[in-house]
Protein backbone atom coordinates (compact mmCIF):
# COMPACT_ATOMS: atom_id res chain seq x y z
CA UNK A 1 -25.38 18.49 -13.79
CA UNK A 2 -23.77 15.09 -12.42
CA UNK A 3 -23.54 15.39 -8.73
CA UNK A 4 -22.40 12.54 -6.71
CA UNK A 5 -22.56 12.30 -2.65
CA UNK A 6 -19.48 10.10 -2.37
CA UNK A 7 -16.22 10.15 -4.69
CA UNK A 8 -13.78 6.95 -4.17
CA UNK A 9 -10.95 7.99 -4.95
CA UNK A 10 -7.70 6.49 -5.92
CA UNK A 11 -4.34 7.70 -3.01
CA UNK A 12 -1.59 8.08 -5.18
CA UNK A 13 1.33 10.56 -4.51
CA UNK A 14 -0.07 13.33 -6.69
CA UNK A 15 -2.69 14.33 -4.35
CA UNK A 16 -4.20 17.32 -7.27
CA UNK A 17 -5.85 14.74 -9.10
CA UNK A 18 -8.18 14.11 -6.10
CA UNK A 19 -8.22 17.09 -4.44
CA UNK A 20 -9.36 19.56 -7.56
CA UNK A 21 -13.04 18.15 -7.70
CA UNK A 22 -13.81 18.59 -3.90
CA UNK A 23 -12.57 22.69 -4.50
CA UNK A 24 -15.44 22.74 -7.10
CA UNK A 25 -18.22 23.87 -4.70
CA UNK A 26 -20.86 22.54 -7.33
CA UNK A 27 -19.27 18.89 -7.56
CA UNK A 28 -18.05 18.27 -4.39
CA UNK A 29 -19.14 15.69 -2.19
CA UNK A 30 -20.14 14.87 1.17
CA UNK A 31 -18.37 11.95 1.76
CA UNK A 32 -14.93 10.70 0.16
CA UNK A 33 -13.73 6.95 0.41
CA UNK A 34 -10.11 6.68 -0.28
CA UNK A 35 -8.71 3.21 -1.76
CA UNK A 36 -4.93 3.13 -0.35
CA UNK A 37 -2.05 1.16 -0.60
CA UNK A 38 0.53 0.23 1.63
CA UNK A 39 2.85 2.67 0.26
CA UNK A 40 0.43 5.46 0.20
CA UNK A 41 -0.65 5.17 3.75
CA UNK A 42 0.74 8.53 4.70
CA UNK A 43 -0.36 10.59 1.60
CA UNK A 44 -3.81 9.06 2.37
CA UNK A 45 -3.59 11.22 5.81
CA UNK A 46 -2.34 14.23 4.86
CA UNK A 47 -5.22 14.37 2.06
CA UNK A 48 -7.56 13.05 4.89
CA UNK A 49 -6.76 16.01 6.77
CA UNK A 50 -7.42 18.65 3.70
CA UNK A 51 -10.41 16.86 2.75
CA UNK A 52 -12.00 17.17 6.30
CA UNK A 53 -10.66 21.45 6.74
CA UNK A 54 -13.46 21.49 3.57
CA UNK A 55 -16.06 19.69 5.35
CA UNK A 56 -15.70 16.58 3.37
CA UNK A 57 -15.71 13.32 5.68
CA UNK A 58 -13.10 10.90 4.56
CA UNK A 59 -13.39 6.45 5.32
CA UNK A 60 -9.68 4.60 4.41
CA UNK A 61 -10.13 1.27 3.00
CA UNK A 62 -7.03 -0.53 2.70
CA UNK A 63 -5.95 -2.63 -0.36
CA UNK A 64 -4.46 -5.59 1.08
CA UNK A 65 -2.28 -6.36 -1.74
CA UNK A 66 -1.79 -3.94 -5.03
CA UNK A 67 -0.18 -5.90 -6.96
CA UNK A 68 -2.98 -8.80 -6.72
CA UNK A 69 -4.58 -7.33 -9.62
CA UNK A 70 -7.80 -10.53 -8.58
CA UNK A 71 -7.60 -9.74 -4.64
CA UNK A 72 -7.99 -6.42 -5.41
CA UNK A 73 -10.74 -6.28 -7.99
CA UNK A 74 -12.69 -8.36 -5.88
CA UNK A 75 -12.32 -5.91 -2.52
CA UNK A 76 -12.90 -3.12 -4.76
CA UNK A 77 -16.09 -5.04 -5.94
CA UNK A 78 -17.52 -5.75 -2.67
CA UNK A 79 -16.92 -2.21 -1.56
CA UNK A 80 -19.02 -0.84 -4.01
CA UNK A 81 -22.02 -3.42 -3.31
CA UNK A 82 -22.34 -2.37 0.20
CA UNK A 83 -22.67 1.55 -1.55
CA UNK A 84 -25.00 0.31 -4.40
CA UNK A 85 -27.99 1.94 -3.76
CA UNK A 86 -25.67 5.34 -2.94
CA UNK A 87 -25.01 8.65 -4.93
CA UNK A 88 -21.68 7.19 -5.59
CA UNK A 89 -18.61 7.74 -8.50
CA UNK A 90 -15.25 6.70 -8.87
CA UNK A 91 -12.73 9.26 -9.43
CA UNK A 92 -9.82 7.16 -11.62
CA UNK A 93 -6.92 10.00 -12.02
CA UNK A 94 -5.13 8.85 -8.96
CA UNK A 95 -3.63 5.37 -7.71
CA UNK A 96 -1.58 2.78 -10.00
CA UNK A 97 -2.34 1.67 -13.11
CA UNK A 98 -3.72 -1.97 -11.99
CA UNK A 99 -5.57 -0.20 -9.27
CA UNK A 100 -6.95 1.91 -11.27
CA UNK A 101 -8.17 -0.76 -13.89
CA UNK A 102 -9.55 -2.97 -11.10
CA UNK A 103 -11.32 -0.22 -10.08
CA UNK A 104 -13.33 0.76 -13.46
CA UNK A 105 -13.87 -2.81 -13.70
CA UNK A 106 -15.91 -3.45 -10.41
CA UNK A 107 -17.39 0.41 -11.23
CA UNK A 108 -18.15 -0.81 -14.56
CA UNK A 109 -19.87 -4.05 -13.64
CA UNK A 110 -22.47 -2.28 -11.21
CA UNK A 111 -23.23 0.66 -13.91
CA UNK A 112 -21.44 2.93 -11.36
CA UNK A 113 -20.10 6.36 -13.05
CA UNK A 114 -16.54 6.90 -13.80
CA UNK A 115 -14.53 10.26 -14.14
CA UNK A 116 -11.23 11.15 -15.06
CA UNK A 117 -9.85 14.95 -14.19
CA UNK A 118 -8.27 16.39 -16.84
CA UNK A 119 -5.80 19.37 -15.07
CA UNK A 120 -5.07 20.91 -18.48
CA UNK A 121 -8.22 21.10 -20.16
CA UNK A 122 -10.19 21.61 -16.88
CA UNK A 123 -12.50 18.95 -17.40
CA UNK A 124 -13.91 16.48 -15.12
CA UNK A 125 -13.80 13.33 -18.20
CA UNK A 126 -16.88 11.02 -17.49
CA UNK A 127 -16.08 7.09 -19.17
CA UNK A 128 -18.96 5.53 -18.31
CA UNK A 129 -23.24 5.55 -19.46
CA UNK A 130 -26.19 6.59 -17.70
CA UNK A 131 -28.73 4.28 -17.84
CA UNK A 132 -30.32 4.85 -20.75
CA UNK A 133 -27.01 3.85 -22.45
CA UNK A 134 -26.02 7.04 -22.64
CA UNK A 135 -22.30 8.81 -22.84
CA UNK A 136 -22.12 11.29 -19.49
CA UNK A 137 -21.64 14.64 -20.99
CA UNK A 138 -18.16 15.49 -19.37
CA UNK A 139 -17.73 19.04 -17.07
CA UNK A 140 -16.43 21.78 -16.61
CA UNK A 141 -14.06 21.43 -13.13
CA UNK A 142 -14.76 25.33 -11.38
CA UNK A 143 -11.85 24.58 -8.39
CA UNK A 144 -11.03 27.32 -6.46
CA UNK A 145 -7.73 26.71 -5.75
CA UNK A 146 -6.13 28.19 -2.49
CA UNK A 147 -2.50 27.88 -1.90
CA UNK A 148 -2.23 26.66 1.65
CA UNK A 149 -4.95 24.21 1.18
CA UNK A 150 -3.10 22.70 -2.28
CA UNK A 151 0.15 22.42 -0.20
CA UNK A 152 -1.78 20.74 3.00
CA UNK A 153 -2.90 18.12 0.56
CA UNK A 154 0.78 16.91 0.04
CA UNK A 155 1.61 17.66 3.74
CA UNK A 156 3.22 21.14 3.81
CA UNK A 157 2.23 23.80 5.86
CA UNK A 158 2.46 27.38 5.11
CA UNK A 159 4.30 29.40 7.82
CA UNK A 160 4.12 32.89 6.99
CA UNK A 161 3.80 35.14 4.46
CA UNK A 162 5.00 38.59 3.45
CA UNK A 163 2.49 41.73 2.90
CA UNK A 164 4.40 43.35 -0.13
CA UNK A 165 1.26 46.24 -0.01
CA UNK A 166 3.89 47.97 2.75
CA UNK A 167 6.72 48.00 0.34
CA UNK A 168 4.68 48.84 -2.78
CA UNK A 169 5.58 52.34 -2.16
CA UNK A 170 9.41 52.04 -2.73
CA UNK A 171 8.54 50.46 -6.44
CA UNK A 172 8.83 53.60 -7.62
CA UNK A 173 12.19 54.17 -6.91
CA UNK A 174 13.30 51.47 -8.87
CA UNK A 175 11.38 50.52 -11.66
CA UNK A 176 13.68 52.60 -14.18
CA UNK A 177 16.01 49.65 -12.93
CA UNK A 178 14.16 47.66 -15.72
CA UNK A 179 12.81 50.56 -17.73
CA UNK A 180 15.84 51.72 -18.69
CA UNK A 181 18.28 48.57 -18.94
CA UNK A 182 20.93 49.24 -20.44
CA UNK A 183 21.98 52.45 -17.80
CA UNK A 184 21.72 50.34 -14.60
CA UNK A 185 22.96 46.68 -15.82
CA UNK A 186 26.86 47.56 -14.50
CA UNK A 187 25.40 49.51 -11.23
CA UNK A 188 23.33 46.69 -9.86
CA UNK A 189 25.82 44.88 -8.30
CA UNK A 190 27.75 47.27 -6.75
CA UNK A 191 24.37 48.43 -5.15
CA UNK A 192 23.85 44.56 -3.78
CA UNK A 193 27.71 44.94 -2.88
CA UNK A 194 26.83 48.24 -1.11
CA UNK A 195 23.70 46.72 0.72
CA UNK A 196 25.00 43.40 1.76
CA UNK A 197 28.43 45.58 3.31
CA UNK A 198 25.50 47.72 4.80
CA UNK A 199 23.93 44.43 7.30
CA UNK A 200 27.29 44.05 9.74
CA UNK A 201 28.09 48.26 9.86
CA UNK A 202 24.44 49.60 11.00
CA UNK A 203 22.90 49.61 7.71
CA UNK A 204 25.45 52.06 6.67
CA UNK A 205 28.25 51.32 3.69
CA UNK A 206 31.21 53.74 2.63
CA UNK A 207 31.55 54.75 -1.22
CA UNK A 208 34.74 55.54 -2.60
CA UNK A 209 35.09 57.07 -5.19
CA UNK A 210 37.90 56.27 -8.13
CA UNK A 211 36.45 54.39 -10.77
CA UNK A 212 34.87 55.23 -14.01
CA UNK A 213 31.04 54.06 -13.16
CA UNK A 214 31.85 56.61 -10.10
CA UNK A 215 29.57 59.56 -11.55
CA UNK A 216 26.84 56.65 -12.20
CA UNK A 217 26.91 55.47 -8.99
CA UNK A 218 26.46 58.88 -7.33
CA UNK A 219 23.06 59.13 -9.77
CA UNK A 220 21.95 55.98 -8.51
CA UNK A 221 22.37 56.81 -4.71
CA UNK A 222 21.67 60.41 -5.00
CA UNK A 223 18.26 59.44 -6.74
CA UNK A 224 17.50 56.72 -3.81
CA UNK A 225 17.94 59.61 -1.48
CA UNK A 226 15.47 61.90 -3.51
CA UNK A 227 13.35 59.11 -3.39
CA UNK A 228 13.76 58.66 0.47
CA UNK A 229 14.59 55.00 0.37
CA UNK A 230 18.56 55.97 1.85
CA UNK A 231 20.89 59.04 2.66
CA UNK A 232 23.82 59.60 1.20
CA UNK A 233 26.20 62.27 1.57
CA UNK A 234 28.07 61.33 -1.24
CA UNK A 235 30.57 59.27 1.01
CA UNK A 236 28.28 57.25 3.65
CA UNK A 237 25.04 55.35 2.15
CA UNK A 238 22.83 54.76 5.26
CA UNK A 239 20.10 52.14 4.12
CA UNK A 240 18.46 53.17 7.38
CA UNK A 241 16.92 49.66 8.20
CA UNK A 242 16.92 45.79 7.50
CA UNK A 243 13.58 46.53 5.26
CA UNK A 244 14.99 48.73 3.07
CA UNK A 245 18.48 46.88 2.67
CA UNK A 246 16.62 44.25 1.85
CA UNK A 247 14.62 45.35 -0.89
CA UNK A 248 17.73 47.09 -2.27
CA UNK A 249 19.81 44.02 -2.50
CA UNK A 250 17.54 42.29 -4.99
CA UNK A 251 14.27 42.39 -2.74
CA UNK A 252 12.93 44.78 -5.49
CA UNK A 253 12.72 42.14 -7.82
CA UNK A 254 10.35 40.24 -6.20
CA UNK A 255 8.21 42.89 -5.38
CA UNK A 256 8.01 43.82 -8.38
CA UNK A 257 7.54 41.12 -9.95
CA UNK A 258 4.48 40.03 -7.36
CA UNK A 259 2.52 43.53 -8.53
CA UNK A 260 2.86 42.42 -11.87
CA UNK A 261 1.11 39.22 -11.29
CA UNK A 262 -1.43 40.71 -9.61
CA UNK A 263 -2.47 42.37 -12.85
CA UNK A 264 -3.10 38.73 -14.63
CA UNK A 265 -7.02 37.71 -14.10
CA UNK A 266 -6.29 33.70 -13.93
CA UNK A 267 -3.72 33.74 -11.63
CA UNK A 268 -6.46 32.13 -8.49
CA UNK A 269 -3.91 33.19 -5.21
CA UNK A 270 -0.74 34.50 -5.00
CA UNK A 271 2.13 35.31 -2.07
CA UNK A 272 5.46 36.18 -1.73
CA UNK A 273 8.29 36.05 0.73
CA UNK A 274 6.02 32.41 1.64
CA UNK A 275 7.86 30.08 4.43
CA UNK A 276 6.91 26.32 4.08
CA UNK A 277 7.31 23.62 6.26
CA UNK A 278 7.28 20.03 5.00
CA UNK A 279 5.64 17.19 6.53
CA UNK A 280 8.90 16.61 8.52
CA UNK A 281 8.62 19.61 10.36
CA UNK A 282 7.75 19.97 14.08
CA UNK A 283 5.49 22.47 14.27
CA UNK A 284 5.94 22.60 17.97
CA UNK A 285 9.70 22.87 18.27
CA UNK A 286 12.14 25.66 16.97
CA UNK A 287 12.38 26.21 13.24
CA UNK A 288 16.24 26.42 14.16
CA UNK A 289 15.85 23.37 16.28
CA UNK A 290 18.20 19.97 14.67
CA UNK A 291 14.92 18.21 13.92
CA UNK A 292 13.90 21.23 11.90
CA UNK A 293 16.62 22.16 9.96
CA UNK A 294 16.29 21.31 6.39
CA UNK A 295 12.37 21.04 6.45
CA UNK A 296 11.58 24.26 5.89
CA UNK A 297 12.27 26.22 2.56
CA UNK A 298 11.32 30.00 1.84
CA UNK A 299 9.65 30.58 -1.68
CA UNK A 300 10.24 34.06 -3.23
CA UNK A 301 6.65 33.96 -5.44
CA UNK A 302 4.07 31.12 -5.29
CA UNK A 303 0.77 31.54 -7.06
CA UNK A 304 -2.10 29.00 -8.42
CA UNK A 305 -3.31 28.93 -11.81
CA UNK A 306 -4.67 26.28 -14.11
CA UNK A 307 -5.10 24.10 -11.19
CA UNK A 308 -1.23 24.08 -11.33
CA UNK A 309 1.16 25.33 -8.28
CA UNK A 310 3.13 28.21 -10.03
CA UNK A 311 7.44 28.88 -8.04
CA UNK A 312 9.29 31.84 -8.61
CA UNK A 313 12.88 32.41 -7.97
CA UNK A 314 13.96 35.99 -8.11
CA UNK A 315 17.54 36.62 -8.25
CA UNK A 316 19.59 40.40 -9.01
CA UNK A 317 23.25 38.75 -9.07
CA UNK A 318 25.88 37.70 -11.73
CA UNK A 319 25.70 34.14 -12.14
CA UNK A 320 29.61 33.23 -13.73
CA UNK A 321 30.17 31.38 -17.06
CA UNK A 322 30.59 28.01 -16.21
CA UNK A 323 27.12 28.27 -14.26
CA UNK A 324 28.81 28.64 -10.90
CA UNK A 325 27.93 26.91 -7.28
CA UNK A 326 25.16 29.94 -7.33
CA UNK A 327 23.48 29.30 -10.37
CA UNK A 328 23.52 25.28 -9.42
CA UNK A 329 22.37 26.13 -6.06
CA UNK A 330 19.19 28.07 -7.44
CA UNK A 331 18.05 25.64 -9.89
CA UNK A 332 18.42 22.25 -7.31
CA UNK A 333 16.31 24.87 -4.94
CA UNK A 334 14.12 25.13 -7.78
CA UNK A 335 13.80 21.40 -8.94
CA UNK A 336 13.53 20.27 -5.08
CA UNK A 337 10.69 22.85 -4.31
CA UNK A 338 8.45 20.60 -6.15
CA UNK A 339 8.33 17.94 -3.88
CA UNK A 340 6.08 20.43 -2.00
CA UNK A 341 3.48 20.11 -4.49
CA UNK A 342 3.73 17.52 -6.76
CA UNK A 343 4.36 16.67 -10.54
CA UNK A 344 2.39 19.00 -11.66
CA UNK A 345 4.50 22.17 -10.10
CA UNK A 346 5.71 24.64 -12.41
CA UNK A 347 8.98 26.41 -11.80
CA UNK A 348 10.97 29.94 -12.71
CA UNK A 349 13.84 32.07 -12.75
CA UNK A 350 13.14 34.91 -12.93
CA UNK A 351 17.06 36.58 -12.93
CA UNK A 352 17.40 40.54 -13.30
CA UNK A 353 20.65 39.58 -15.50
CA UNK A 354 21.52 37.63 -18.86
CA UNK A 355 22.20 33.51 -17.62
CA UNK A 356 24.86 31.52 -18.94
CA UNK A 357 24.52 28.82 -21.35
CA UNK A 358 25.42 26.21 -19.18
CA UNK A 359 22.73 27.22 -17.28
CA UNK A 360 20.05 27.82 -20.09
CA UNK A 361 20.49 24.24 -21.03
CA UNK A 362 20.41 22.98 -17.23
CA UNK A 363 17.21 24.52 -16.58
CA UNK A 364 15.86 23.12 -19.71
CA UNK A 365 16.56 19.63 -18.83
CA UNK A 366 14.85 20.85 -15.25
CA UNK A 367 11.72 22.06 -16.83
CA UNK A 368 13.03 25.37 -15.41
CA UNK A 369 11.51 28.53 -17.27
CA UNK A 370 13.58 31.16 -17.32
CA UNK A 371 12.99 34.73 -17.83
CA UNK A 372 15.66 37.31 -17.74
CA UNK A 373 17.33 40.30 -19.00
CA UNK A 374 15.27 42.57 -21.30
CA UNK A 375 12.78 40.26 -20.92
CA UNK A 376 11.76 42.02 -17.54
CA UNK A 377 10.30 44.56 -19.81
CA UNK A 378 7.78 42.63 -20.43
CA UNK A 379 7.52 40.42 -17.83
CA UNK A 380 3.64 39.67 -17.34
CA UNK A 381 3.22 38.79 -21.24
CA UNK A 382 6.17 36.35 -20.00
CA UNK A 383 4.65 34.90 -17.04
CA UNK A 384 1.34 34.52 -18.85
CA UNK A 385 3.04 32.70 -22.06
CA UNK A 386 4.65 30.46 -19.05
CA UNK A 387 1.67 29.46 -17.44
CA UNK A 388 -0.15 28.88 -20.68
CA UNK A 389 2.29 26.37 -21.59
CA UNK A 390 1.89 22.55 -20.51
């Protein structure tokens, strides 16, 4: 196959485009020269930096002027003389269009080959001949995609992470909350009522009784304290510790719906409970500190898959009719969390509970899948229809 020992490659500010061939241990190079602009200065460093965790050296070669389409053709030119008796290729995906056409051109004109990455097909596109004249069969890209290496390419850094493999063991407890609907879909929030009272009073909340969903309720707690997750007496629920409060009010959901991913063979990495820092953050101050705040976001699920970054929102409460400053807030979280990895991000709702309209149509404008209600039933054939789609 076509191996090349330098890739130039086009800084632009999707940095997948340029960073997918070098996680393909049979196509990656030894050496990467990256074309950058003014503009792109920055996103040149923090793919700089990824490049060189792989073992990939990295030379910056400044375009003096982009939109000098002649200027630029002819540094581009002269650049690839000085590498013309080299194992080199131009990778064209990235950078702007007139950079990218000077580019081919001065490729072009010293029978240099040209490839184009394809994210959705998963093919590394070859535009130019060999020698004898002949088409370059295109490839098949074999990236191994690693979360906290994608996000380092765009200049996040991964924090921490959850291990849901402790909690995996309280799933049990609670998976008739989807299994059987229809019985739990009035109970749920008074059990995130019940939890959330729990955090200021010891972990502990008091029931009273009076209402008709009273006998319910008791069922619910009464088969939490069979299970061992709390103790109730039928007047004091003691959710014994922030753990399991937290997985009771709406935790759950996310746990369960990281086990189910597990179970899906194409999904390449996958965390929850993931705390992300963007390149604003000061990794040596506070995360609390006034230069922090703001620069770091918490995702509930992230995963790769077809060399795409994959965000889950989980979310257990009522979101009101008109949409509501909670179901706004969750899809801006949503539609900003992208920024940490590019155009290419996919994003979810995943809510245990039927959305509004309003908010159906919001996320659809978003690009915003949305999976919800019943639909939990059969959740992975969801998720796997989502990340099939473009």
């Amino acid at each position: 196959m076509q191996k090349y020992d330098i890739h130039v490659c086009l800084v632009s500010a999707q940095a997948a485009p340029n960073l997918l061939p070098i996680l393909d241990s049979e196509f990656k190079p030894k050496k990467a020269i990256f074309l950058v602009s003014k503009a792109m200065k920055q996103r040149a460093e923090y793919l700089a930096k990824t490049f060189e965790k792989l073992s990939v050296r990295v030379e910056l070669k400044n375009i003096s002027d982009e939109f000098n389409f002649g200027l630029m053709e002819d540094e581009i030119f002269k650049l690839v003389e000085e590498y013309e008796n080299e194992s080199i290729a131009l990778n064209v995906t990235g950078g702007t269009k007139l950079m990218s056409i000077a580019a081919e051109n001065a490729f072009s004109a010293l029978g240099k080959p040209i490839f184009y990455i394809d994210t959705d097909s998963n093919q590394i596109l070859f535009i130019s001949k060999d020698q004898e004249q002949q088409w370059l069969p295109n490839l098949e890209m074999k990236a191994k995609n690693k979360i906290d290496i994608y996000l380092s390419a765009y200049g996040s850094t991964v924090l921490t992470t959850q291990n849901p493999l402790e909690r995996q063991k309280y799933l049990a407890a609670v998976e008739t909350f989807i299994r059987n609907y229809d019985d739990y879909t009035q109970l749920i929030p008074l059990l995130n009522m019940h939890a959330t009272l729990s955090q200021s009073n010891g972990y502990k909340s008091e029931y009273t009784k009076g209402n008709p969903k009273t006998k319910r309720m008791d069922e619910l707690f009464l088969g939490l304290d069979y299970q061992g997750l709390i103790k109730y007496d039928g007047r004091t629920i003691d959710f014994k510790n922030k753990e399991i409060k937290t997985f009771l009010n709406g935790g759950w959901l996310e746990d369960y719906t990281y086990f189910q991913l597990k179970e899906i063979s194409n999904i390449e990495d996958l965390a929850c409970g993931v705390d992300v820092a963007n390149p604003k953050f000061k990794l040596g101050k506070n995360e609390y500190s006034a230069e922090n705040k703001g620069n770091k976001n918490e995702f509930d699920i992230i995963f790769m898959a077809k060399n795409k970054l994959h965000i889950i929102e989980c979310k257990t409460q009522l979101m009101d009719k008109n949409g509501g400053i909670k179901a706004d807030d969750i899809l801006y979280k949503l539609e900003t969390l992208k920024d940490y990895g590019g155009l290419m991000t996919k994003k979810c709702l995943i809510s245990y509970f039927e959305v509004p309209e309003q908010v159906k149509n919001r996320a659809s404008f978003l690009n915003i899948e949305i999976i919800q209600g019943k639909d939990l039933q059969r959740l992975k054939s969801k998720i796997q229809e989502w990340i099939g789609k473009r």
